[in-house]
Protein backbone atom coordinates (compact mmCIF):
# COMPACT_ATOMS: atom_id res chain seq x y z
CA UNK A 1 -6.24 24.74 -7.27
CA UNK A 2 -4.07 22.21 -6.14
CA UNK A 3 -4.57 19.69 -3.33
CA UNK A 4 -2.28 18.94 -0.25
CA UNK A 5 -2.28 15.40 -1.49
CA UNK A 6 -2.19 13.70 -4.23
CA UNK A 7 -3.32 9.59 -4.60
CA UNK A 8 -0.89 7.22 -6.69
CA UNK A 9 -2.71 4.22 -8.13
CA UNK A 10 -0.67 1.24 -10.70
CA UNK A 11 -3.04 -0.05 -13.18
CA UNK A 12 -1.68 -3.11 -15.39
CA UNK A 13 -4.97 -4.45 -17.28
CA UNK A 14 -7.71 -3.76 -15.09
CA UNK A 15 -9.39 -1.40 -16.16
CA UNK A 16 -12.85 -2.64 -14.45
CA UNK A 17 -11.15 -2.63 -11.20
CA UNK A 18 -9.41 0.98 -11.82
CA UNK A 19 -13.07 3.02 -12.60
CA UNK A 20 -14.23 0.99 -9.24
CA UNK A 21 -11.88 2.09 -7.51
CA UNK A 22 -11.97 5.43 -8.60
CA UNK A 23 -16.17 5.92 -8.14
CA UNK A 24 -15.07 4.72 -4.21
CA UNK A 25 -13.32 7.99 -3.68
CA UNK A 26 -15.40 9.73 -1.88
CA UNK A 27 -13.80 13.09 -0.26
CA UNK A 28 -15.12 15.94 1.93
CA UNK A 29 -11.70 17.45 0.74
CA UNK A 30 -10.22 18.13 -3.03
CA UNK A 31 -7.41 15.20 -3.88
CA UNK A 32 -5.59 15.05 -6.89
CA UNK A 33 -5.37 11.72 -8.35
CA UNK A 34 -2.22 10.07 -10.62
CA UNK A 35 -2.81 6.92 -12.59
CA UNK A 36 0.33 5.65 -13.36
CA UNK A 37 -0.63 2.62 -16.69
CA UNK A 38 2.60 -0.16 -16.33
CA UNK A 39 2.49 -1.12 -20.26
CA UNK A 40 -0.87 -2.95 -20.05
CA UNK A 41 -2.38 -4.44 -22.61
CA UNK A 42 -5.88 -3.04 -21.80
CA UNK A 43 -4.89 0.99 -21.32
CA UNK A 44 -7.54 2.68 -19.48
CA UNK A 45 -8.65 5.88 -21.67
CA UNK A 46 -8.95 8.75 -19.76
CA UNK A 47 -12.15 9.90 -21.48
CA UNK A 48 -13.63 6.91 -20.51
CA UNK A 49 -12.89 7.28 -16.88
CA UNK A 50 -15.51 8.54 -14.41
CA UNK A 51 -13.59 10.50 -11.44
CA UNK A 52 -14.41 14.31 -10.03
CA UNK A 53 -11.34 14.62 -9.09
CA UNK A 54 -8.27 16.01 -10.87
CA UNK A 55 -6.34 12.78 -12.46
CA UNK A 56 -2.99 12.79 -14.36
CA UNK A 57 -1.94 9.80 -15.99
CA UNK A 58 1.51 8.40 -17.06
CA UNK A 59 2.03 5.47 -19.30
CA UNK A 60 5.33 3.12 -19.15
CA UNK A 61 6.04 1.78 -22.94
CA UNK A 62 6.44 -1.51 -21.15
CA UNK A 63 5.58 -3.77 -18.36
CA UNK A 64 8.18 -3.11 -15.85
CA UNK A 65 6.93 -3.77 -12.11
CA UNK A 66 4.84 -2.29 -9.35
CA UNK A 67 8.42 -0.74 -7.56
CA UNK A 68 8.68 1.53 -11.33
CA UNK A 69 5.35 2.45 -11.77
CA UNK A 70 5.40 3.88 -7.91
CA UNK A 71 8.63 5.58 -8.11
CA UNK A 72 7.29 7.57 -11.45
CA UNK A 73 4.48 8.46 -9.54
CA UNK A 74 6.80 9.85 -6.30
CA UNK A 75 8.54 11.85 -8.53
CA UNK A 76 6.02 13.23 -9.91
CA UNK A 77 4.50 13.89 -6.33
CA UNK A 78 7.98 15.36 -5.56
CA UNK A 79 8.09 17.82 -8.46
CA UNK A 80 4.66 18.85 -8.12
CA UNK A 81 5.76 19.48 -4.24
CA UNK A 82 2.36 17.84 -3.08
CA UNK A 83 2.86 17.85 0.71
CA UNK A 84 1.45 14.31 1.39
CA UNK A 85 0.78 11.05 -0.99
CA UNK A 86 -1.73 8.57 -0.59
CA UNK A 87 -2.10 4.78 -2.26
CA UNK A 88 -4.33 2.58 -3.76
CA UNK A 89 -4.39 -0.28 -5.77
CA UNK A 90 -7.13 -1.34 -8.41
CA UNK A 91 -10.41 -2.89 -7.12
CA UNK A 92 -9.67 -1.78 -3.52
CA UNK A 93 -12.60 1.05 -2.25
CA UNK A 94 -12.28 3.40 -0.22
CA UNK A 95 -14.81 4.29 2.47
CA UNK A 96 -16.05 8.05 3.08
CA UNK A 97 -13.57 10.49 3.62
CA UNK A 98 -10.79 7.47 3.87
CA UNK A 99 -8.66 10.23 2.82
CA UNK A 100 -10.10 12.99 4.57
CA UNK A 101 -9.34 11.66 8.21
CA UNK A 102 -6.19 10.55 7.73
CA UNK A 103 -4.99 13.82 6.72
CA UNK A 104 -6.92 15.68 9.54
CA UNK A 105 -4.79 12.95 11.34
CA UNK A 106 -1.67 13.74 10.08
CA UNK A 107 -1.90 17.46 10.37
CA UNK A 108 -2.84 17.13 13.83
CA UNK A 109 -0.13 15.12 14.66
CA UNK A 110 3.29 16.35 12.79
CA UNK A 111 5.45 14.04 14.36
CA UNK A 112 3.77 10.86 12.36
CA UNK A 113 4.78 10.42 8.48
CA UNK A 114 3.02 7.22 7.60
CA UNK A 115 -0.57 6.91 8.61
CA UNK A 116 -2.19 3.47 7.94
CA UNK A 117 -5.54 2.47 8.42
CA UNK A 118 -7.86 -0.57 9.03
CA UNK A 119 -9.12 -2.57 6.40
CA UNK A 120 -12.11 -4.96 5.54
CA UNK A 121 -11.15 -7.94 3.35
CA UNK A 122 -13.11 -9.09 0.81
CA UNK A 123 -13.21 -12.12 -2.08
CA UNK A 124 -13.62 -11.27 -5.68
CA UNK A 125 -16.98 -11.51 -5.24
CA UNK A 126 -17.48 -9.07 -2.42
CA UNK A 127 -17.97 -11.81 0.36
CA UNK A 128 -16.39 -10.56 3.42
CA UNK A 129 -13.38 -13.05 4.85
CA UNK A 130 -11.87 -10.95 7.98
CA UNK A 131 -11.04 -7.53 9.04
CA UNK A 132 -7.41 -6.69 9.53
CA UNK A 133 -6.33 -4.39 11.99
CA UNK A 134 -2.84 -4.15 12.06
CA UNK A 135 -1.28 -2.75 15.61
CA UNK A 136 -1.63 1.57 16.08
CA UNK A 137 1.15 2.57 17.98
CA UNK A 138 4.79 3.08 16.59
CA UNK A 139 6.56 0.86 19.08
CA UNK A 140 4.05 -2.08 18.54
CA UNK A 141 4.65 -1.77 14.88
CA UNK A 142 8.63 -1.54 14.80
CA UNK A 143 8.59 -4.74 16.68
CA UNK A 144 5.69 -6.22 14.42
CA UNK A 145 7.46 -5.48 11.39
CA UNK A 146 9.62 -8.39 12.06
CA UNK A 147 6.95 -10.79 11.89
CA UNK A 148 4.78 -9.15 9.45
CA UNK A 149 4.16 -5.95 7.03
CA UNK A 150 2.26 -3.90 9.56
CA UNK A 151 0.78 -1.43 6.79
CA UNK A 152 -1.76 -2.71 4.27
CA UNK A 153 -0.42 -0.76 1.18
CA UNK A 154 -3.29 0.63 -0.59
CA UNK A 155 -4.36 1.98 2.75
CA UNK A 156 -1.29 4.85 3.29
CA UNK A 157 -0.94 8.47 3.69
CA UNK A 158 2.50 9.97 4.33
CA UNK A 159 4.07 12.99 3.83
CA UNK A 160 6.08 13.98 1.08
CA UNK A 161 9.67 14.90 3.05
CA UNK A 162 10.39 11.05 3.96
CA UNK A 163 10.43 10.66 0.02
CA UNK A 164 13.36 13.00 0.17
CA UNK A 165 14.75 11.51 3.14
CA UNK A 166 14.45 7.71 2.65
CA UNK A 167 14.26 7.71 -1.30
CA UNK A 168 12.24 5.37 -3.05
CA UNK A 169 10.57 2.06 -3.13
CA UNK A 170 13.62 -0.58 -3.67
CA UNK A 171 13.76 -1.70 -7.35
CA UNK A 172 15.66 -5.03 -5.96
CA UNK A 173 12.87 -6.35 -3.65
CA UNK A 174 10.67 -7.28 -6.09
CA UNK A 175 6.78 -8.13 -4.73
CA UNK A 176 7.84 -6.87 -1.33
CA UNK A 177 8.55 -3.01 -2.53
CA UNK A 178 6.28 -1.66 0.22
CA UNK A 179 7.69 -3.92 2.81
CA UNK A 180 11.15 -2.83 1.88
CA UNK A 181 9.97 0.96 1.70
CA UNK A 182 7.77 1.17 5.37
CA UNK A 183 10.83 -0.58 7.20
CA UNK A 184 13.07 2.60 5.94
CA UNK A 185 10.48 4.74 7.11
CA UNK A 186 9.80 3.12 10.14
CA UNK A 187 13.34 3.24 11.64
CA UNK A 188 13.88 7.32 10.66
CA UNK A 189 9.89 8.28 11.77
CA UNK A 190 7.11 7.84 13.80
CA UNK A 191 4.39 5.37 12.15
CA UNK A 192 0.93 4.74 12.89
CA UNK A 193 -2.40 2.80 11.83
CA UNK A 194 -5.59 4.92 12.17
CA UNK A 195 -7.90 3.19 14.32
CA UNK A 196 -10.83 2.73 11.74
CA UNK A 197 -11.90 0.09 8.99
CA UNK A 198 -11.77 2.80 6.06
CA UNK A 199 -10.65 0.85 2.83
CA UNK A 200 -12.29 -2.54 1.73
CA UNK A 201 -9.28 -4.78 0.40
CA UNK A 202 -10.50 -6.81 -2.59
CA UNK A 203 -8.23 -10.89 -2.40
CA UNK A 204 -7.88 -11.29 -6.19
CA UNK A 205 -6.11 -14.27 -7.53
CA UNK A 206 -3.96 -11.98 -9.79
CA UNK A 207 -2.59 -10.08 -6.61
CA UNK A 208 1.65 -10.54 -6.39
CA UNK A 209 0.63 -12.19 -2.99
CA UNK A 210 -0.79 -15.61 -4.74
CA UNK A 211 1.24 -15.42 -8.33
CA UNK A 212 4.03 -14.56 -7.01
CA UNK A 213 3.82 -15.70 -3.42
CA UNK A 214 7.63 -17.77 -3.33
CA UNK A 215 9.29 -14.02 -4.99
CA UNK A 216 7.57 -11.99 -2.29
CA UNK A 217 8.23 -14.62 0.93
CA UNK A 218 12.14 -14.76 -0.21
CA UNK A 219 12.50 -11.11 -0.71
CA UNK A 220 10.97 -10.42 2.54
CA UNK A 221 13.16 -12.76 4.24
CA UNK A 222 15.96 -10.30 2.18
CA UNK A 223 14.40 -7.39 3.62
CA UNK A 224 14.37 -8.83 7.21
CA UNK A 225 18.31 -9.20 6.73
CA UNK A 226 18.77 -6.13 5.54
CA UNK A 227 17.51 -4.51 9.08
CA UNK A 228 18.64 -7.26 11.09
CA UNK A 229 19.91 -7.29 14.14
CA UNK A 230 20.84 -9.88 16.98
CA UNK A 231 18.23 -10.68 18.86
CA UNK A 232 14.84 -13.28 19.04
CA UNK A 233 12.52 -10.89 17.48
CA UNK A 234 14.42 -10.75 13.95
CA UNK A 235 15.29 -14.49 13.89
CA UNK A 236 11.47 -15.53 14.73
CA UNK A 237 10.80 -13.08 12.02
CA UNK A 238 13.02 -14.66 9.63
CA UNK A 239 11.49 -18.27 10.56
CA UNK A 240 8.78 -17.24 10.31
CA UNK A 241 9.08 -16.42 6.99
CA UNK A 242 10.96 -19.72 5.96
CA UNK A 243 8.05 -21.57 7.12
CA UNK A 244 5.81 -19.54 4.67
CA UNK A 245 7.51 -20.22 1.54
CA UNK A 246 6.10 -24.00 2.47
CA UNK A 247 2.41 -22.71 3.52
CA UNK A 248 0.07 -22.51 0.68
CA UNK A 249 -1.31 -18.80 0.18
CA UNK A 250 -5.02 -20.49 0.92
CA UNK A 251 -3.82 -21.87 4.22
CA UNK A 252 -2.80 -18.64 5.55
CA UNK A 253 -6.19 -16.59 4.36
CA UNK A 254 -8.17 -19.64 6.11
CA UNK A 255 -5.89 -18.79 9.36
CA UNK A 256 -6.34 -15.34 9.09
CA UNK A 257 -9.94 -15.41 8.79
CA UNK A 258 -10.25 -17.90 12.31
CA UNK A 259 -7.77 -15.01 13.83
CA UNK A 260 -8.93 -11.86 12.67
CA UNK A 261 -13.03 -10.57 13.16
């Protein structure tokens, strides 16, 4: 039987990361899983795989970004008419029924379409650096979009119909897809962040945030023009931003871990 949701995940050559992530879900209800394999090097066999849930897998000939593999996996979402789809990225865990509540969430509340959550930050070798708890409410987060992405992407649940509504991620915001993707959400629909620490976020030094830190600061500054509009909150954002492209990636965890408990 099929579920009301089904989970996207990316792989490119981490395979070790990709069955970790997979043993982490963890569900008091069924989910449907896609892997979606962006020409890696190191293809994860699906034989090989331990998961007890339902998994489909697609495989792109060749490497061709993050933004692709997603958009293959929201069409297939679409076509399989799965009423909600959920992310997560390779090495990240989820924490018991992550999944669960935020769908008990959502169907409680029909008026929210993207459902965040909490998440605990980790190194690569499982030392805890901060907990991130981006803002809850709606009206907090359209304003602290501007500064910052509000969601943490492998954390998100949201229902199928903004898909239809908003399309899919950008293809010409490269490293700041999801950024690109939430704000077109955001300013159609009501957002949230559930109120609980249910995904542990793994810092790796092959994320798109450290190798390709200067591609995802100037798109984002790209993707603040794109919904600007006159007033202090977007040009602080877009500071903001310029002032990043100078700030080493190791500064700004060091800061976040002072800020953030």
């Amino acid at each position: 039987m099929q579920s009301s949701i089904i989970i996207i995940i990316p792989h490119y050559n981490n395979v070790e990361g990709l069955q970790n992530s997979l043993l982490s879900i963890d569900e008091e209800t069924n989910v449907d899983i896609i892997i979606i394999d962006d020409g890696s090097d190191e293809k994860p066999l699906k034989d090989r795989l331990i998961c007890k849930y339902r998994t489909f897998f697609k495989v792109l000939a060749s490497n061709s970004g993050i933004e692709i593999a997603l958009n293959l996996g929201l069409e297939f979402a679409l076509k399989s008419k799965y009423e909600f789809i959920g992310r997560l990225d390779c090495g990240d865990l989820c924490h018991k029924n992550k999944f669960t509540k935020q769908l008990n969430y959502l169907k409680k509340n029909k008026e929210v379409k993207l459902l965040g959550c909490w998440a605990r930050v980790l190194d690569e070798n499982k030392t805890f650096k901060f907990n991130l708890k981006h803002p809850i409410k709606y009206n907090d987060i359209k304003s602290q979009m501007y500064f910052n992405n509000t969601f943490m992407h492998p954390s998100v649940v949201f229902r199928s119909e903004v898909v239809t509504e908003v399309g899919n991620y950008p293809t010409n915001r490269k490293s700041s897809e999801d950024y690109a993707f939430f704000f077109k959400i955001i300013k159609r629909y009501k957002a949230e962040n559930y109120p609980e620490i249910l995904l542990d976020y793994i810092m790796s030094e092959n994320s798109i945030s450290n190798q390709k830190r200067t591609e995802q600061v100037y798109n984002r500054i790209r993707v603040l023009i794109d919904n600007f509009y006159f007033g202090l909150v977007p040009i602080f954002g877009i500071i903001r931003n310029l002032i990043l492209l100078i700030v080493p990636v190791k500064a700004i965890t060091f800061l976040k871990s002072k800020t953030y408990k």
